[in-house]
N, C-alpha and C. Protein backbone atom coordinates (compact mmCIF):
# COMPACT_ATOMS: atom_id res chain seq x y z
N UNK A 1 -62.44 25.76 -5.32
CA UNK A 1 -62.45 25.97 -6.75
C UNK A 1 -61.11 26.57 -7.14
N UNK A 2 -60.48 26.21 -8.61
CA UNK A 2 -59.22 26.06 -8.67
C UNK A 2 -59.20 27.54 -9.35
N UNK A 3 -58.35 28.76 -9.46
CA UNK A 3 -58.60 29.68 -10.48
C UNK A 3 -58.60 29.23 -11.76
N UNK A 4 -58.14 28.21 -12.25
CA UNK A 4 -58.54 27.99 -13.73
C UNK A 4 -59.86 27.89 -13.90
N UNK A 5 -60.33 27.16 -13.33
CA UNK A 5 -61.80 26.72 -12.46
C UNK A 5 -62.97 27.77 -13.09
N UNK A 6 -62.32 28.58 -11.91
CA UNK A 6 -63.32 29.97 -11.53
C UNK A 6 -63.22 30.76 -12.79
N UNK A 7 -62.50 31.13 -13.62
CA UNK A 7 -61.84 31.65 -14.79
C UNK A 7 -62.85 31.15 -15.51
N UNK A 8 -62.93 30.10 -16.12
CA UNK A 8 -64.17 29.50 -16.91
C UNK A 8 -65.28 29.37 -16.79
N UNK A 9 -65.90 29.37 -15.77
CA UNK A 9 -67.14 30.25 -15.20
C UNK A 9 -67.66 31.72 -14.85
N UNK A 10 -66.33 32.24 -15.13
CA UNK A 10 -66.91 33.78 -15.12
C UNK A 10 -66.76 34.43 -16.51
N UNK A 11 -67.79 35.42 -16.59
CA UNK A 11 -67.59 36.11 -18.12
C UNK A 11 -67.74 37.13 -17.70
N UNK A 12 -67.02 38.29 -18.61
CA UNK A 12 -66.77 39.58 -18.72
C UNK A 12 -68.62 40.07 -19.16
N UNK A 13 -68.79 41.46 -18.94
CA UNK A 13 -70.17 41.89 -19.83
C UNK A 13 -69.64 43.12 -19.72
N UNK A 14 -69.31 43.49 -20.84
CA UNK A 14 -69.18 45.01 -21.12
C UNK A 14 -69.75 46.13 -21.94
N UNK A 15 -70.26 47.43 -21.93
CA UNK A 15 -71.06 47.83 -21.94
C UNK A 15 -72.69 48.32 -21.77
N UNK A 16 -72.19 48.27 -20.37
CA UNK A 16 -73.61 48.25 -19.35
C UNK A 16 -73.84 49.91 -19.28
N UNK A 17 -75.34 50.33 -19.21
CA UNK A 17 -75.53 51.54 -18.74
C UNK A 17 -75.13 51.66 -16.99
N UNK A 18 -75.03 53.22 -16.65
CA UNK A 18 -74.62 53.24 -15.53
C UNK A 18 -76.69 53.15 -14.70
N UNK A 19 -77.23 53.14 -14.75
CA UNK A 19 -78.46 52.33 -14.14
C UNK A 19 -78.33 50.95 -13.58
N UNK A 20 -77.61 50.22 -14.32
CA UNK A 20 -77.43 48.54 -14.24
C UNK A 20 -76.77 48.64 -13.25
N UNK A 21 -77.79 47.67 -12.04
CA UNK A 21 -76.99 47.00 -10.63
C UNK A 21 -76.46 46.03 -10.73
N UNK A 22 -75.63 45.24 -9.55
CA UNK A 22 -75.77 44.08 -9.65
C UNK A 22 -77.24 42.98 -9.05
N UNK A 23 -78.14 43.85 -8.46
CA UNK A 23 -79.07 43.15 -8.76
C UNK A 23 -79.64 42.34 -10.20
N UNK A 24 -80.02 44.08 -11.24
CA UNK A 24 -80.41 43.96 -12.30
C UNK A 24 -79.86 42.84 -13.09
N UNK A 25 -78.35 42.88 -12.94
CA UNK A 25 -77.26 42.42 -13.70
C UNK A 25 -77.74 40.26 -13.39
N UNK A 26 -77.56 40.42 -11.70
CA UNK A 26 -77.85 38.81 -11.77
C UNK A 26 -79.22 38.30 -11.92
N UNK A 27 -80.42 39.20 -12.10
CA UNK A 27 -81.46 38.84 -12.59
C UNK A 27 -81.06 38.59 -14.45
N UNK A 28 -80.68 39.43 -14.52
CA UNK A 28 -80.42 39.19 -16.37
C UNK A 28 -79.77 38.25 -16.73
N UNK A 29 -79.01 37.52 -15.96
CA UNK A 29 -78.28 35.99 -15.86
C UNK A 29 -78.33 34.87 -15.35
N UNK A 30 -79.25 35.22 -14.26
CA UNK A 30 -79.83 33.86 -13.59
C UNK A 30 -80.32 32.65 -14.49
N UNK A 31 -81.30 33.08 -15.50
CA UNK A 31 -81.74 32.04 -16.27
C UNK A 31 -80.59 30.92 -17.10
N UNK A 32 -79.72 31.59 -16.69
CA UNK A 32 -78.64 30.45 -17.49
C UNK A 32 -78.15 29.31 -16.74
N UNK A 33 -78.42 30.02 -14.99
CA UNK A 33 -77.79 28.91 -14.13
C UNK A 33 -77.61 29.49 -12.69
N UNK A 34 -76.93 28.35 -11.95
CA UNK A 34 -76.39 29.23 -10.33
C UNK A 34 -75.21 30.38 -10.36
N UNK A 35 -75.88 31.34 -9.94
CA UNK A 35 -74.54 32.51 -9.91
C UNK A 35 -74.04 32.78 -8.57
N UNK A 36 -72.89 32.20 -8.53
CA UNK A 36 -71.81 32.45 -7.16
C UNK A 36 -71.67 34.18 -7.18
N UNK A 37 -71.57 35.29 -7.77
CA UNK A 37 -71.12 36.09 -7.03
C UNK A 37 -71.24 36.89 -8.67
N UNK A 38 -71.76 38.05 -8.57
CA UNK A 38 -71.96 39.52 -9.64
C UNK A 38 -70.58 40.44 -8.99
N UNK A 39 -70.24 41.45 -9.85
CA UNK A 39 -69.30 42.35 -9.68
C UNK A 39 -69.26 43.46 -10.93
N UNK A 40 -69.21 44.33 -9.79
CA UNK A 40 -69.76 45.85 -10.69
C UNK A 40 -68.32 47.10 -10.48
N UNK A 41 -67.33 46.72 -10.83
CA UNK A 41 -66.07 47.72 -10.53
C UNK A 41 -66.74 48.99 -10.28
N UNK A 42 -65.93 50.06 -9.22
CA UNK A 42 -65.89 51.25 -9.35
C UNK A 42 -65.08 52.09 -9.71
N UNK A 43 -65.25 53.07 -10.59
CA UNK A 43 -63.87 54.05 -10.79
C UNK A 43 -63.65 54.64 -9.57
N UNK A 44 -62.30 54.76 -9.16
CA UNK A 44 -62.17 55.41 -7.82
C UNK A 44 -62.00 56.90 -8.42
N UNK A 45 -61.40 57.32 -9.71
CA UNK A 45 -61.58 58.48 -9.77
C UNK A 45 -62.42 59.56 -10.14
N UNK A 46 -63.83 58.48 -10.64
CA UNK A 46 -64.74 59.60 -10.53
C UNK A 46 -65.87 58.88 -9.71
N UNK A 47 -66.25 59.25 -8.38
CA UNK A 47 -67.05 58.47 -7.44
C UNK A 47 -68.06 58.53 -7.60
N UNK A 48 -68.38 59.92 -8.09
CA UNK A 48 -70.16 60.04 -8.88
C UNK A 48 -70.95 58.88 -9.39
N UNK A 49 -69.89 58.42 -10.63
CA UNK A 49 -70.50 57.57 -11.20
C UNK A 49 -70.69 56.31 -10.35
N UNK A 50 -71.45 55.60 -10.90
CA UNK A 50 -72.22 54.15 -10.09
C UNK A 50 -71.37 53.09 -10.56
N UNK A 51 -70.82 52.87 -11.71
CA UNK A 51 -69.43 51.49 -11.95
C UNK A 51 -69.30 51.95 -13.13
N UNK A 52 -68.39 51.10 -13.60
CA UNK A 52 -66.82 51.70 -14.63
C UNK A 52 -67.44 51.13 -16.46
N UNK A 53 -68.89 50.62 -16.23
CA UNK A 53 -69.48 50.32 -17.05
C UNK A 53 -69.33 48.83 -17.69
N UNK A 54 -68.75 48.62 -17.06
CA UNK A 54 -68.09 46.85 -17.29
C UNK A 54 -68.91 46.30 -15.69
N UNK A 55 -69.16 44.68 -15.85
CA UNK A 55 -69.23 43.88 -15.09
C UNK A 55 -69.01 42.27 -14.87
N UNK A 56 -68.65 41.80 -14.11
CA UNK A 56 -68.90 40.33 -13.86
C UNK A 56 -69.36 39.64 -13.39
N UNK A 57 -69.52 38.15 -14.11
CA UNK A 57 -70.67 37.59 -13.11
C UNK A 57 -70.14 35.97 -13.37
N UNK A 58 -70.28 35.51 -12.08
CA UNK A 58 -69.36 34.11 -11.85
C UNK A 58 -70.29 33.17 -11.92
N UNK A 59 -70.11 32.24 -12.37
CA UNK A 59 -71.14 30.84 -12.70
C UNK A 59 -70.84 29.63 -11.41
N UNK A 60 -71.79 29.09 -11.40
CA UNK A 60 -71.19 27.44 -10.49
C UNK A 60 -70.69 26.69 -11.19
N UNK A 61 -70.88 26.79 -12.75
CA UNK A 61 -70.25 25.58 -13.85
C UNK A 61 -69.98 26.46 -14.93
N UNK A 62 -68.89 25.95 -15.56
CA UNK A 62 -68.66 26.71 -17.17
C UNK A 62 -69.59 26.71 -18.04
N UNK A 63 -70.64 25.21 -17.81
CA UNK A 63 -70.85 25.39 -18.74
C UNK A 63 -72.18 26.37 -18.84
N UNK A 64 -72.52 26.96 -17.89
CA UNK A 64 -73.57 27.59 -17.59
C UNK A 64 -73.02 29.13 -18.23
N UNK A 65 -72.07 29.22 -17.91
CA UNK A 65 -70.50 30.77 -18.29
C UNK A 65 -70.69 30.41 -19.66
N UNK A 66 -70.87 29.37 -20.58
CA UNK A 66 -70.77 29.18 -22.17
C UNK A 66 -72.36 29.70 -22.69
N UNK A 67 -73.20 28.85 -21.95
CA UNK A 67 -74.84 29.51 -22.34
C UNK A 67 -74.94 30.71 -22.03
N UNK A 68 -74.77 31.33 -21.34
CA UNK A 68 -74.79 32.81 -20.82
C UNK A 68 -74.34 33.45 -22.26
N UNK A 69 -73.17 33.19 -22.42
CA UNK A 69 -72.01 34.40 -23.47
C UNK A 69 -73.13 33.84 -24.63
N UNK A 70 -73.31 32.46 -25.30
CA UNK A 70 -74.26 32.50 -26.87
C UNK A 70 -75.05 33.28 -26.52
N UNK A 71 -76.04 33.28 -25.32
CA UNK A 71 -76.99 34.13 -25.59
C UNK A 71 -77.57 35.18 -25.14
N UNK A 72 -76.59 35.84 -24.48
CA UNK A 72 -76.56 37.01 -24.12
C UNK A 72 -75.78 38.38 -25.01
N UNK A 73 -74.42 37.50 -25.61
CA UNK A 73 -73.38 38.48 -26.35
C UNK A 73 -74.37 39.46 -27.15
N UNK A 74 -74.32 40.45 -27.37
CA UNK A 74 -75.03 41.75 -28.34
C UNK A 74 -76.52 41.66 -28.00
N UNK A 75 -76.67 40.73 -26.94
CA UNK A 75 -77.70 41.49 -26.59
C UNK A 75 -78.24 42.50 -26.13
N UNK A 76 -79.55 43.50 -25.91
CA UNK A 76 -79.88 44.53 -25.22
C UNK A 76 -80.22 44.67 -23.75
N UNK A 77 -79.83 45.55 -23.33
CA UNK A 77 -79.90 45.11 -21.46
C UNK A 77 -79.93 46.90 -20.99
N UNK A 78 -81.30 47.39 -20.97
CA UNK A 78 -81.33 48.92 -20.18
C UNK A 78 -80.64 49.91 -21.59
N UNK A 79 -81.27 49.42 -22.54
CA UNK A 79 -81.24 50.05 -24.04
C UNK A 79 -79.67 50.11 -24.35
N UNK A 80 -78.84 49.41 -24.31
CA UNK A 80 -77.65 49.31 -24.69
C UNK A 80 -76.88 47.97 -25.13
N UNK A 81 -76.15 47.99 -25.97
CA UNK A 81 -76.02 46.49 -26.09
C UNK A 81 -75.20 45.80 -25.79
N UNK A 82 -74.61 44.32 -24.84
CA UNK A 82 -74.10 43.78 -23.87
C UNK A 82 -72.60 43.14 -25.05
N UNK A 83 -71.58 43.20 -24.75
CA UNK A 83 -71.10 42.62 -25.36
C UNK A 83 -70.38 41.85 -24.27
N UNK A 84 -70.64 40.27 -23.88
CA UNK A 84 -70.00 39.09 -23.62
C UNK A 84 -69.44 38.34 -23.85
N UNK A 85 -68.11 38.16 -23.08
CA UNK A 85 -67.42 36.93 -23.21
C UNK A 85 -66.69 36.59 -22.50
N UNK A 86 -65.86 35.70 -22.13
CA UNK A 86 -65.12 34.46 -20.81
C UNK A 86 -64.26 35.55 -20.59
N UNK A 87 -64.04 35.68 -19.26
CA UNK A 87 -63.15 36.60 -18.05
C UNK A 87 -61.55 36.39 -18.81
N UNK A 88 -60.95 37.60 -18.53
CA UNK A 88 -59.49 36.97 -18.73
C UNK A 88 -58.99 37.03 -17.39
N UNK A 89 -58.05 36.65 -17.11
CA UNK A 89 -56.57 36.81 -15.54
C UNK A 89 -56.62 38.04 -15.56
N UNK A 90 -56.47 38.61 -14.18
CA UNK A 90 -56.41 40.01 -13.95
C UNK A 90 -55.42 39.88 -14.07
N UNK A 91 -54.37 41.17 -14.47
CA UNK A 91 -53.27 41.61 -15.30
C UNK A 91 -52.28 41.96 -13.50
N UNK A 92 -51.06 41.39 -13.37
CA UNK A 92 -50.84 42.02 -12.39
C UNK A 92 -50.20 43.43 -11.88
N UNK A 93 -50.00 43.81 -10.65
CA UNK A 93 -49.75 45.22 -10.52
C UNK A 93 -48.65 45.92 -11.19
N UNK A 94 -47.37 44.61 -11.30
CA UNK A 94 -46.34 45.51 -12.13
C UNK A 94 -46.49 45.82 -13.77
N UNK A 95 -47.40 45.40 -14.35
CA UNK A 95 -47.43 45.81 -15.60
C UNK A 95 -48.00 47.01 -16.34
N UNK A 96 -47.62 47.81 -17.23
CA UNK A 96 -48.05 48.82 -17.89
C UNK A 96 -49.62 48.75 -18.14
N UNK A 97 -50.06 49.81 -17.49
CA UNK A 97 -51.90 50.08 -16.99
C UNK A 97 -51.88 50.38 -15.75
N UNK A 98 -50.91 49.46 -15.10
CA UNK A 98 -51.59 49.84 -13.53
C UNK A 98 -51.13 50.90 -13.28
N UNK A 99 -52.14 51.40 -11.59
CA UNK A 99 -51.71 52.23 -11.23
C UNK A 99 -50.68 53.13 -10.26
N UNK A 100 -49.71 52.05 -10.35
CA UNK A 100 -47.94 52.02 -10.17
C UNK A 100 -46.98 52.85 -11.13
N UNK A 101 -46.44 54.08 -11.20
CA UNK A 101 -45.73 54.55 -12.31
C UNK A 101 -44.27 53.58 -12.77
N UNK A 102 -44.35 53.22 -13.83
CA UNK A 102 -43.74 52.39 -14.31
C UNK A 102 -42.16 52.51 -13.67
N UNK A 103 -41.54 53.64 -13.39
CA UNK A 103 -40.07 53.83 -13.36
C UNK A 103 -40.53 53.33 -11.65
N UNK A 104 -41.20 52.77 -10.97
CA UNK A 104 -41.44 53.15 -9.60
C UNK A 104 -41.66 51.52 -9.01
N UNK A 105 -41.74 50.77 -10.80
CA UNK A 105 -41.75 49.29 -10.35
C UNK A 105 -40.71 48.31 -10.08
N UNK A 106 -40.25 47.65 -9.04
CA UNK A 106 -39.26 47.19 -8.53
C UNK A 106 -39.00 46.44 -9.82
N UNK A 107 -39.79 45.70 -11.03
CA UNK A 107 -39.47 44.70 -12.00
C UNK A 107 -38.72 45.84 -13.15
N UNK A 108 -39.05 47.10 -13.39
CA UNK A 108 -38.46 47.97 -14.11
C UNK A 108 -37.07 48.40 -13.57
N UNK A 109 -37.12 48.97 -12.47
CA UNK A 109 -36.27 48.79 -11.94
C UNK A 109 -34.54 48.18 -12.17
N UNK A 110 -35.07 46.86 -11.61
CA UNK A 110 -34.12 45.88 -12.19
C UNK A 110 -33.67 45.93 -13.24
N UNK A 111 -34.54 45.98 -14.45
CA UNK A 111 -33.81 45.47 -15.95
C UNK A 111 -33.33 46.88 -16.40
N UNK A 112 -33.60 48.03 -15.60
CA UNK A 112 -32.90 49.16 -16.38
C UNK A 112 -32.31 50.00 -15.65
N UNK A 113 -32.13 49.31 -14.26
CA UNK A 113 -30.80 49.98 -13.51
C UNK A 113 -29.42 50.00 -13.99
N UNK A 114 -28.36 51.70 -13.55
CA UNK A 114 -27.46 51.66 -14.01
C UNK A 114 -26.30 52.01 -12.96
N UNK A 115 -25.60 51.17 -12.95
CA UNK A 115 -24.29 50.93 -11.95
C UNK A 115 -23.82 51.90 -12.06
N UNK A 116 -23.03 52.82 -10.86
CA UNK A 116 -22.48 53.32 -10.86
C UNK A 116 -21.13 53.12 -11.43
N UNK A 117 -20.60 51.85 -11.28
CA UNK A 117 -19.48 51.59 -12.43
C UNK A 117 -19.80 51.92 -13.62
N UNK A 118 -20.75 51.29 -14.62
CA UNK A 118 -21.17 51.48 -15.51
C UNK A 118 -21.22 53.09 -16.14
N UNK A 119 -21.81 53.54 -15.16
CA UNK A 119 -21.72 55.41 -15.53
C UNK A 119 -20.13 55.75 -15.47
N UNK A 120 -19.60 55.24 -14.40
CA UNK A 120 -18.55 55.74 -14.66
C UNK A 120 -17.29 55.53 -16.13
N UNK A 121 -17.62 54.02 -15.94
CA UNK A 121 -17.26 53.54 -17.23
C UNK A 121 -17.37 54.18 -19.06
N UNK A 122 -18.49 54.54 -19.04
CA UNK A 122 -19.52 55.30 -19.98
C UNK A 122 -18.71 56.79 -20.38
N UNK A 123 -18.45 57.71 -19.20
CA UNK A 123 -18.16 58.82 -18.90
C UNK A 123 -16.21 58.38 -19.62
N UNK A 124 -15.96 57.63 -18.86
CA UNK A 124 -14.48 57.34 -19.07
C UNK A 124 -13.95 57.40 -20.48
N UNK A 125 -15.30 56.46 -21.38
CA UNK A 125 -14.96 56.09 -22.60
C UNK A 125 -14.97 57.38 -23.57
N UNK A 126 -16.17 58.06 -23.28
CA UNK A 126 -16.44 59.32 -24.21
C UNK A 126 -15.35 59.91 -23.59
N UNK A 127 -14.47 60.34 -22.63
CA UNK A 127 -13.74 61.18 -22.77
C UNK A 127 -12.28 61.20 -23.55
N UNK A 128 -12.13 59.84 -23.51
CA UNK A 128 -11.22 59.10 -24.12
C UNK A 128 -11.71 59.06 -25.94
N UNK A 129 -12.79 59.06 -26.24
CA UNK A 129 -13.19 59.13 -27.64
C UNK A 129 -12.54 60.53 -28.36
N UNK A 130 -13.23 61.52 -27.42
CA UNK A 130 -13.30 62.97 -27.17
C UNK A 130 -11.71 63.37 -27.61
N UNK A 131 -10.82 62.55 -26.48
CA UNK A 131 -9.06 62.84 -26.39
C UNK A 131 -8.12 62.34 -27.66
N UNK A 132 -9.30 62.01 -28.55
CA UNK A 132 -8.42 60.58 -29.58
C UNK A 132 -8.78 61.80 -30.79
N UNK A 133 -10.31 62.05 -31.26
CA UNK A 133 -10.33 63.31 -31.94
C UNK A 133 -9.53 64.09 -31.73
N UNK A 134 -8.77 65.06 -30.79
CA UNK A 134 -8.92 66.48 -30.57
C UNK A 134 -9.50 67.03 -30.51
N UNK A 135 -10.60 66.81 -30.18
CA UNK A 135 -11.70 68.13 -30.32
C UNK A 135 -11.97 68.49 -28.56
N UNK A 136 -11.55 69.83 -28.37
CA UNK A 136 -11.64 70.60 -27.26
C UNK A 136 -13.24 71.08 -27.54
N UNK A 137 -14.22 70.40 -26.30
CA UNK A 137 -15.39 70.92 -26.49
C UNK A 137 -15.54 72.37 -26.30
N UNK A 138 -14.56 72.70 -26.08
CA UNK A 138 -14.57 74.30 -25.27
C UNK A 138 -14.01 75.30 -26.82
N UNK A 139 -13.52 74.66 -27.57
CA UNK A 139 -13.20 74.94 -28.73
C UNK A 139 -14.04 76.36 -29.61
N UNK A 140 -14.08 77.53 -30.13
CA UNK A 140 -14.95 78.04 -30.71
C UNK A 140 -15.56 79.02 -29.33
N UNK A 141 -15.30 79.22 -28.47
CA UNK A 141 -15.98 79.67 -27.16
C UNK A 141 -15.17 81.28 -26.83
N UNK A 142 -14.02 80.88 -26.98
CA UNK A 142 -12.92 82.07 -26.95
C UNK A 142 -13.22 83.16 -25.93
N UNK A 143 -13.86 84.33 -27.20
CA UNK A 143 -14.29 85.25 -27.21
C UNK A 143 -15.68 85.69 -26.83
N UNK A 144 -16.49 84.71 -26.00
CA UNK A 144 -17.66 84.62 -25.27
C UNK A 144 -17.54 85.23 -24.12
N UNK A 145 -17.58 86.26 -23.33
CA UNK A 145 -17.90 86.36 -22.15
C UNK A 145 -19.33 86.75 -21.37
N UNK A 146 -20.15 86.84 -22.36
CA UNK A 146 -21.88 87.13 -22.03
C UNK A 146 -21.99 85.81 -22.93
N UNK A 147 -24.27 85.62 -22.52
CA UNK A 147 -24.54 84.78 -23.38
C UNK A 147 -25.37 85.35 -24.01
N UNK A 148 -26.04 85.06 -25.08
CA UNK A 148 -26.71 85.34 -26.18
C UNK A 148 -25.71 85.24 -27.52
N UNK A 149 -26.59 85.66 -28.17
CA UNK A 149 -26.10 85.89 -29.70
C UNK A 149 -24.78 87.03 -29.60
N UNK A 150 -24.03 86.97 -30.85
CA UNK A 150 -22.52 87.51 -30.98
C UNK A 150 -23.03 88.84 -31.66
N UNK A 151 -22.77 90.12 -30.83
CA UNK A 151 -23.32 91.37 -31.71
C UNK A 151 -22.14 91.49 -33.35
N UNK A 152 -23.55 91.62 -34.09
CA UNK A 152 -22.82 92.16 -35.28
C UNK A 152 -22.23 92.94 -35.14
C-alpha cells in the first residue's frame, strides 16, 4: 500500500476521553469496514496519562475512511464528542513543533549560518562607518574612573 494510499484510509479522531482504548476505539469503527491497525499516541511527558487524547484508525479502503468520518464526526463516544476527519502527513522532524530545538536543526542551520568572513566583513564596515563620522565611541567617558552614576 502506497502512502498516498494509506493516507486516505486513515482518519484522525480527536477528542477522545482518556478511558478510550484502542480496543473500545476499533469496536466504535468496525461497523464501517476492515480496520488494518488503531493507534492511540502517548505523551511521553506525562506517562500517567493513558494517550494524548487523539487517535487513529486505518481502513482497508477509503472508502470505508469516508463512511466512518460522515458518520461518526461530532459524534458521542464515552460522553465526549468525536471530532473526525482524513489523517494528514506527519509533519517531519526538522520543522517548528518538533522536538528538536530549532537553532539545533541542521536545515536552520544552513540558511542562517554566518561566515566567519562575513563577521569579519560586518565588523570592518561599522568601523569604517564609525571612522567616516568621527565619533570616538569612547567619547564623553573622560572623567569616569568608577561605575555608577556621576556624584552631584
Amino acid at each position: 500500500m502506497t502512502e498516498t494510499t494509506r493516507l486516505r484510509s486513515t482518519i484522525f479522531i480527536g477528542g477522545l476521553d482518556q478511558s478510550v482504548t484502542e480496543q473500545v476505539l476499533q469496536s466504535a469503527f468496525l461497523p464501517f469496514g476492515d480496520i488494518t491497525s488503531v493507534q492511540l499516541p502517548r505523551d511521553d511527558r506525562h506517562p500517567t496519562t493513558a494517550h494524548r487524547g487523539f487517535g487513529y484508525v486505518e481502513f482497508d479502503a477509503a472508502a470505508d475512511a469516508l463512511a466512518a468520518i460522515d458518520n461518526m464526526d461530532q459524534a458521542m463516544l464515552a460522553g465526549r464528542v468525536l471530532n473526525v476527519m482524513r489523517a494528514k502527513p506527519q509533519k517531519e522532524g526538522t520543522v517548528l513543533g518538533s522536538k528538536v530545538a530549532v537553532w539545533a536543526q541542521e536545515s536552520w542551520l544552513a540558511k542562517h549560518e554566518v561566515s566567519e568572513e562575513d563577521r569579519a566583513a560586518a565588523e570592518k564596515a561599522k568601523a569604517e562607518a564609525m571612522a567616516k563620522e568621527g565619533v570616538d565611541p569612547m567619547q564623553g567617558l573622560e572623567g569616569l574612573d568608577v561605575a555608577g552614576p556621576r556624584p552631584e
